[in-house]
C-alpha atoms as a PDB file:
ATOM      1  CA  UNK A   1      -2.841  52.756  12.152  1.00  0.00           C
ATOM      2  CA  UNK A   2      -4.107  54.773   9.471  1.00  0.00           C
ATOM      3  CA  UNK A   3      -6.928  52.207   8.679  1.00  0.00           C
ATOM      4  CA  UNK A   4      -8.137  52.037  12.164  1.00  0.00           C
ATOM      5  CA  UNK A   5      -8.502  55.464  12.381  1.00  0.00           C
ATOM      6  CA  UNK A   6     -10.241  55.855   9.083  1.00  0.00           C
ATOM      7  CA  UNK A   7     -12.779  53.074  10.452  1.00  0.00           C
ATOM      8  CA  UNK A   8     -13.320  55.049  13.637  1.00  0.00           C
ATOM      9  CA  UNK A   9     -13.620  58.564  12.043  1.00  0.00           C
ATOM     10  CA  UNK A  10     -17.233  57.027  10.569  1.00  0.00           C
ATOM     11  CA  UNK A  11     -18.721  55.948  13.993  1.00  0.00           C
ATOM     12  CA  UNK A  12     -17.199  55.046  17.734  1.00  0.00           C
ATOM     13  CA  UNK A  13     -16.452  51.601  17.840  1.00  0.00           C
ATOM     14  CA  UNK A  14     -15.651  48.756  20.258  1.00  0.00           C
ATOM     15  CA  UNK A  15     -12.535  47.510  20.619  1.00  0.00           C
ATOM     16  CA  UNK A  16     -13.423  43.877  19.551  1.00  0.00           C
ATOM     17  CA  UNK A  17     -15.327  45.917  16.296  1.00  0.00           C
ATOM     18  CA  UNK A  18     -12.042  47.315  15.117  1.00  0.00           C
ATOM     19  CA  UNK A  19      -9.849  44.456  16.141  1.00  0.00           C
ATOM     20  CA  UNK A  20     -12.207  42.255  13.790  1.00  0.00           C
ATOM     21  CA  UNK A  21     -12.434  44.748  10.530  1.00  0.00           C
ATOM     22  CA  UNK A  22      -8.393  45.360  11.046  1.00  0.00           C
ATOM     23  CA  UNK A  23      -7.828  41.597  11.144  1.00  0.00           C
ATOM     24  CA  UNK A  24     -10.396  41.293   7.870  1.00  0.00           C
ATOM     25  CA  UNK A  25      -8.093  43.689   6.296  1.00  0.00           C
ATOM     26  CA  UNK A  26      -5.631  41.640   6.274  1.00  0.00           C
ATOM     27  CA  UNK A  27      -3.086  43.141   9.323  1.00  0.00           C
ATOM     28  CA  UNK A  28      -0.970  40.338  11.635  1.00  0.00           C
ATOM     29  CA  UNK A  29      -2.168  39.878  14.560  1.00  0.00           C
ATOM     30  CA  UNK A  30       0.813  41.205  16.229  1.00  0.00           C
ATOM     31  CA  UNK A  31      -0.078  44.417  14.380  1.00  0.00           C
ATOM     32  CA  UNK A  32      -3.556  44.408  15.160  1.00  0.00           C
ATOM     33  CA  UNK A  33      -2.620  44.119  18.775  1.00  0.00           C
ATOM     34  CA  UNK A  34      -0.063  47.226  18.845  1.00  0.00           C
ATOM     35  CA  UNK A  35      -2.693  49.348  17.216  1.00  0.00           C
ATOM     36  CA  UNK A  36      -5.648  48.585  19.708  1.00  0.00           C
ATOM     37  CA  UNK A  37      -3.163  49.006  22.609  1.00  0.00           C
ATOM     38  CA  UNK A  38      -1.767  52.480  21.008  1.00  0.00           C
ATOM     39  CA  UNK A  39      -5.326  53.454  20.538  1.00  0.00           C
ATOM     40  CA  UNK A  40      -6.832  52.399  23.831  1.00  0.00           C
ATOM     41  CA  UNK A  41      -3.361  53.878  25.502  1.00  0.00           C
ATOM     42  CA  UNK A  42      -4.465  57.446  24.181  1.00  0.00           C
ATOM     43  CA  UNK A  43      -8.247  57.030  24.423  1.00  0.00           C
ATOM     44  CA  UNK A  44      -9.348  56.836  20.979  1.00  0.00           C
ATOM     45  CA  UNK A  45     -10.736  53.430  21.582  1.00  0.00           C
ATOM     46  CA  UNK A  46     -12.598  53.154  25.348  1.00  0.00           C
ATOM     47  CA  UNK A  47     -14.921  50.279  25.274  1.00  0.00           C
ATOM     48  CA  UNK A  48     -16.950  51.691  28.429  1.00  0.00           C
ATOM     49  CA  UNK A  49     -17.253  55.142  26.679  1.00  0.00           C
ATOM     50  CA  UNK A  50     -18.755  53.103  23.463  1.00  0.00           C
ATOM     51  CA  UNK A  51     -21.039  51.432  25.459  1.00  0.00           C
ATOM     52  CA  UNK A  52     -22.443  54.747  27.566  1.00  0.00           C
ATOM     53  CA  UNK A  53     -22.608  56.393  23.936  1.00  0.00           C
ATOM     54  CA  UNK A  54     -24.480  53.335  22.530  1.00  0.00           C
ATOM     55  CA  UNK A  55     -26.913  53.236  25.357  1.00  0.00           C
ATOM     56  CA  UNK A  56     -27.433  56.822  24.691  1.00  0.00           C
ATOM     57  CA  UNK A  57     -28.360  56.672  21.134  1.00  0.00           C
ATOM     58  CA  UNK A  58     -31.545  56.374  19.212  1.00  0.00           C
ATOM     59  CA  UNK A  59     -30.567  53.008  17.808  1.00  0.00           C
ATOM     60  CA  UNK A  60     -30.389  51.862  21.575  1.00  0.00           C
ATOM     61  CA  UNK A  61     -34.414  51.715  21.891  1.00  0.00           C
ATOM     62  CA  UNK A  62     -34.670  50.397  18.435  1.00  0.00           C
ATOM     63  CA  UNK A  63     -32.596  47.330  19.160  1.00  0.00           C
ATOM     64  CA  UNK A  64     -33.519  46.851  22.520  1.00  0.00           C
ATOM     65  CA  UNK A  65     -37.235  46.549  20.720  1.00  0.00           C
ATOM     66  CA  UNK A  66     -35.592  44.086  18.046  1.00  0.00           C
ATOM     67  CA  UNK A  67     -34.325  41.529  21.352  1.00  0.00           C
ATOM     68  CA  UNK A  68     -37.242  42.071  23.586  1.00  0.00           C
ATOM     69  CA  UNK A  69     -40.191  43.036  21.545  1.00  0.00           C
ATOM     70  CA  UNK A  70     -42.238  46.419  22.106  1.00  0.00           C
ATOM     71  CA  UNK A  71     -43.250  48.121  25.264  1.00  0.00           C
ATOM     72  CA  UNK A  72     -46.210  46.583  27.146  1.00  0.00           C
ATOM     73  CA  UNK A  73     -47.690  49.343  26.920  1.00  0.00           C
ATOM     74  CA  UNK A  74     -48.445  48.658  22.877  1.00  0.00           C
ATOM     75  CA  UNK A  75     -50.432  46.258  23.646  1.00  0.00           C
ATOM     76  CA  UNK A  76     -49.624  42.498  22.798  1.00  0.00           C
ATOM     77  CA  UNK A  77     -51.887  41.509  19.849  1.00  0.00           C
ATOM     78  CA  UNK A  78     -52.528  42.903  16.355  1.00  0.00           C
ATOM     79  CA  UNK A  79     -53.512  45.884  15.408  1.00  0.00           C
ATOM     80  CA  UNK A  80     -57.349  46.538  14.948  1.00  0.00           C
ATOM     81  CA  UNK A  81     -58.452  46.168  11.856  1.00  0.00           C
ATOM     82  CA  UNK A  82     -59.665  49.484   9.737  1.00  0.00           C
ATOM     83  CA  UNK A  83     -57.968  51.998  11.933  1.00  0.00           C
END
């Protein structure tokens, strides 16, 4: 449990996030799956809490211009030249 809640002190994190860097550390599976019950049980790990935060953060508009490209209203071609 202590690794999972050193992982978590650094950012919130999904469920399936802590599941997967527990499991690359090296814990069972039946471990792994005690820990993200005992954590979700208590509320340290809330999937629809990480995803209200996410959608709430800065990084939220960068990404969501990473999968669907800029606004429209930057215009669609390349910049001018010389400005």
């Amino acid at each position: 449990m202590e690794a999972a809640a050193v992982f978590l002190a650094v950012r919130p994190r999904s469920v399936s996030e802590t599941r997967r860097r527990l499991r690359h550390l090296g814990y069972p599976h039946v471990l792994v799956d005690q820990v993200i019950g005992r954590l979700t049980e208590i509320g340290i790990l809330d999937d629809d809490a990480f995803a209200r935060a996410w959608g709430e953060s800065p990084a939220a508009g960068t990404l969501q211009c990473v999968e669907k490209g800029p606004p429209a209203a930057w215009g669609s071609g390349p910049p001018d030249e010389g400005v």
